[in-house]
N, C-alpha and C. Protein backbone atom coordinates (compact mmCIF):
# COMPACT_ATOMS: atom_id res chain seq x y z
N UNK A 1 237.32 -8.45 76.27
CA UNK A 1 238.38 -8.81 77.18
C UNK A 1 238.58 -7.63 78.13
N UNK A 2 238.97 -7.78 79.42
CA UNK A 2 239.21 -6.80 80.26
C UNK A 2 240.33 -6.39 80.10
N UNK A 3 240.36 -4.66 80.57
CA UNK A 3 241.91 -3.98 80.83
C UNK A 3 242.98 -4.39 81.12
N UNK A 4 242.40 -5.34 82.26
CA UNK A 4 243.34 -5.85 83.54
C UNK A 4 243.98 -7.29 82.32
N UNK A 5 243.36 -8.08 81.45
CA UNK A 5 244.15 -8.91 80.92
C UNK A 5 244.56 -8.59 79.76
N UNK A 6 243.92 -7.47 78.44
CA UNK A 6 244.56 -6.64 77.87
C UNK A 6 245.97 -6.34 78.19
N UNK A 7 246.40 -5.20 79.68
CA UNK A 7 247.68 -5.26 80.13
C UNK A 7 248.88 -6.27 80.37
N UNK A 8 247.68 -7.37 80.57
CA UNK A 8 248.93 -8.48 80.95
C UNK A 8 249.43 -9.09 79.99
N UNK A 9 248.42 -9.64 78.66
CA UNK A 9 249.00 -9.77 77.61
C UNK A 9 249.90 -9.08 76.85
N UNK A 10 249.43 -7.36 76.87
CA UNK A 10 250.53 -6.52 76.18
C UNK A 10 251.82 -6.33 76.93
N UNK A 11 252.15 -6.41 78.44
CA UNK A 11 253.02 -6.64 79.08
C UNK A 11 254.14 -8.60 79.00
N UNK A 12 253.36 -9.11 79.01
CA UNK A 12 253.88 -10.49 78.57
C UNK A 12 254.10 -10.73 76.59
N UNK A 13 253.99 -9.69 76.19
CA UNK A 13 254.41 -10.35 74.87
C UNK A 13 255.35 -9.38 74.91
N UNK A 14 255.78 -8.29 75.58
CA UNK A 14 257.12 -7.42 75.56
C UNK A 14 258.11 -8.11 76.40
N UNK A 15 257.39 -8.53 77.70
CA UNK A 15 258.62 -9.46 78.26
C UNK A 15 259.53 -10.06 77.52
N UNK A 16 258.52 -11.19 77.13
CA UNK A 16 258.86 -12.36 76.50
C UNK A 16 258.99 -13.04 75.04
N UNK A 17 259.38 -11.19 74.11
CA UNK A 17 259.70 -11.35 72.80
C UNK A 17 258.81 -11.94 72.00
N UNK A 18 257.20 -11.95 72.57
CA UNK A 18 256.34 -12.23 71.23
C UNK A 18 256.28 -11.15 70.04
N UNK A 19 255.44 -11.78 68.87
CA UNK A 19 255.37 -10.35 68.28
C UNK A 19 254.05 -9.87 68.46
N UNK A 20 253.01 -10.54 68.89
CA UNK A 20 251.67 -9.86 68.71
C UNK A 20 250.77 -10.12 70.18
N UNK A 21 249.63 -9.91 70.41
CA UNK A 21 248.89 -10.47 71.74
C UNK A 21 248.40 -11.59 71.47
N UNK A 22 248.12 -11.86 69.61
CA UNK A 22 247.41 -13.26 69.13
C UNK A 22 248.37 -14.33 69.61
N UNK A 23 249.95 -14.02 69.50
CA UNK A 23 250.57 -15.23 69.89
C UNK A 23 250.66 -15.37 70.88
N UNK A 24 250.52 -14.33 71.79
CA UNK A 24 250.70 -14.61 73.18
C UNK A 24 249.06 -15.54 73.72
N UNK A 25 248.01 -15.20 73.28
CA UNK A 25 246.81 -15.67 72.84
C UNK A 25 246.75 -17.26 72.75
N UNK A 26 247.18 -17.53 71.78
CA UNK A 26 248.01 -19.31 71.21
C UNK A 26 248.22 -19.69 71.75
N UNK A 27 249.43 -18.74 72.30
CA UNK A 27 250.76 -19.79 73.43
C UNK A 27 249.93 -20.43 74.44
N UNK A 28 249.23 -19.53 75.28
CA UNK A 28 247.93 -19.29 76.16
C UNK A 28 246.81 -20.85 76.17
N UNK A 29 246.04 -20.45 75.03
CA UNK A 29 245.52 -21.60 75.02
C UNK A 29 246.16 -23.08 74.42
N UNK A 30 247.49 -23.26 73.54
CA UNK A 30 247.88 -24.18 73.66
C UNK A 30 248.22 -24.59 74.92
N UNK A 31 248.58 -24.20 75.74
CA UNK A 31 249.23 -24.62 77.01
C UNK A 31 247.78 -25.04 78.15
N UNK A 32 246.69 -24.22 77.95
CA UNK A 32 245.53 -24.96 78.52
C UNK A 32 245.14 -26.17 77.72
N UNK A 33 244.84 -26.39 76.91
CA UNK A 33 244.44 -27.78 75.70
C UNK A 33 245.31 -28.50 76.21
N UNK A 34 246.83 -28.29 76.59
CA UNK A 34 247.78 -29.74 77.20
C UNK A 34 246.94 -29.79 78.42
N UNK A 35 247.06 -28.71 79.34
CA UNK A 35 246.58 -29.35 80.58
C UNK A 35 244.94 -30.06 80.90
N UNK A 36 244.53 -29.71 79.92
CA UNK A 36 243.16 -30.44 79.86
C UNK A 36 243.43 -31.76 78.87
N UNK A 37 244.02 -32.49 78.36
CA UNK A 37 244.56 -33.35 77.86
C UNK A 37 245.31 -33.79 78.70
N UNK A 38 245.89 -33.34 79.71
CA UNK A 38 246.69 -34.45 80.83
C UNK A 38 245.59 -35.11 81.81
N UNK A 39 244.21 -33.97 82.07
CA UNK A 39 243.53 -34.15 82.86
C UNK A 39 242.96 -35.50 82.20
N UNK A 40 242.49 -35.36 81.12
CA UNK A 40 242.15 -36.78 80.48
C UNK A 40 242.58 -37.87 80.36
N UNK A 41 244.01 -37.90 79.87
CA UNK A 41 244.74 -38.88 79.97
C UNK A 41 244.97 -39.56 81.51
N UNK A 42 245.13 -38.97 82.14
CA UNK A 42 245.06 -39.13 84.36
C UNK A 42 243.52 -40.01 84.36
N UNK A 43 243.01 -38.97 83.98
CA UNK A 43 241.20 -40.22 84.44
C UNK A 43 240.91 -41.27 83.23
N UNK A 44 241.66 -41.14 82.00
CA UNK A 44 241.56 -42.49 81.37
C UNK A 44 242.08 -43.75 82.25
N UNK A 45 243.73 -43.25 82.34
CA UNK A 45 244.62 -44.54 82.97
C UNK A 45 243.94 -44.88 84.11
N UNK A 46 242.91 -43.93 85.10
CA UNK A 46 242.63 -44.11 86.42
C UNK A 46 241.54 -45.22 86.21
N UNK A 47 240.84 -45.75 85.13
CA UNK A 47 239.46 -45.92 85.04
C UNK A 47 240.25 -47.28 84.15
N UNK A 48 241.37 -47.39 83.45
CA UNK A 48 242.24 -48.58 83.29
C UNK A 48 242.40 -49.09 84.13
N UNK A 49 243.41 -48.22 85.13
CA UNK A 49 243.99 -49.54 86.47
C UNK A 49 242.97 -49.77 87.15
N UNK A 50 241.04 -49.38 87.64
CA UNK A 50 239.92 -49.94 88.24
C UNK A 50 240.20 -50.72 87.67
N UNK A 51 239.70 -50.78 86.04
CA UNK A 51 239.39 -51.96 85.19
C UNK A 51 240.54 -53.15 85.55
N UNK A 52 241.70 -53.12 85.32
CA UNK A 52 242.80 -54.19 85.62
C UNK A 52 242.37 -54.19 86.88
N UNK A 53 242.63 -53.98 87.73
CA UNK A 53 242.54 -54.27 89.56
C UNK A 53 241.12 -55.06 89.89
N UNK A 54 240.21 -55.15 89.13
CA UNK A 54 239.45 -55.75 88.72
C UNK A 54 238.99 -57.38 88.48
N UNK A 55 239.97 -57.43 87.21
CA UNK A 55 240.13 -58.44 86.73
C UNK A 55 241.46 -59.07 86.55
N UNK A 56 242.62 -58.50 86.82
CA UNK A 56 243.87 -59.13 87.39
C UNK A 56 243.71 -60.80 87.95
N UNK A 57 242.44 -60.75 89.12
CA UNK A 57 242.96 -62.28 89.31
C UNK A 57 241.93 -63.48 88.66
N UNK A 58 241.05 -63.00 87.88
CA UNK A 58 240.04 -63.70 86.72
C UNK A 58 240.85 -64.68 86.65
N UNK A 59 240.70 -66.12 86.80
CA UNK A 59 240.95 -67.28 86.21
C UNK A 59 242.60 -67.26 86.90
N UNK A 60 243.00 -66.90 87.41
CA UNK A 60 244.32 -67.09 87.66
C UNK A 60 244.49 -67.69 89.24
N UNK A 61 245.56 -68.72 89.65
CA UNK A 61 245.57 -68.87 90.97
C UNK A 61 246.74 -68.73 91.55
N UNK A 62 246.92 -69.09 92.52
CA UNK A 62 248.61 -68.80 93.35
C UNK A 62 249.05 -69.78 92.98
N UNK A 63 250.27 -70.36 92.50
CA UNK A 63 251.22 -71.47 91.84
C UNK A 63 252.04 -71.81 93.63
């Protein structure tokens, strides 16, 4: 790991009342794993509503 993020970790876990760099570490990548899990969930639903927009008017007519 570099100096430059060495510092920032040991500076952000004094900020912000961690106790170690591992948790600051955690916190870190839990918070990437959500945002790559939103990214997924976004291009699932996106690749749903193709699919519905799709087939929405299959067999159906204007009343």
């Amino acid at each position: 790991m570099s100096p430059t993020l060495t510092r920032f970790i040991e500076h952000y876990k004094t900020a912000k009342g961690y106790k170690s760099r591992s948790e600051v570490i955690s916190v870190a990548l839990n918070l990437l794993q959500e945002k790559e899990l939103e990214k997924a969930y976004k291009q699932a639903d996106s690749e749903i509503d193709q699919d519905w927009d799709g087939t929405i008017g299959d067999g159906l007519s204007n009343l």
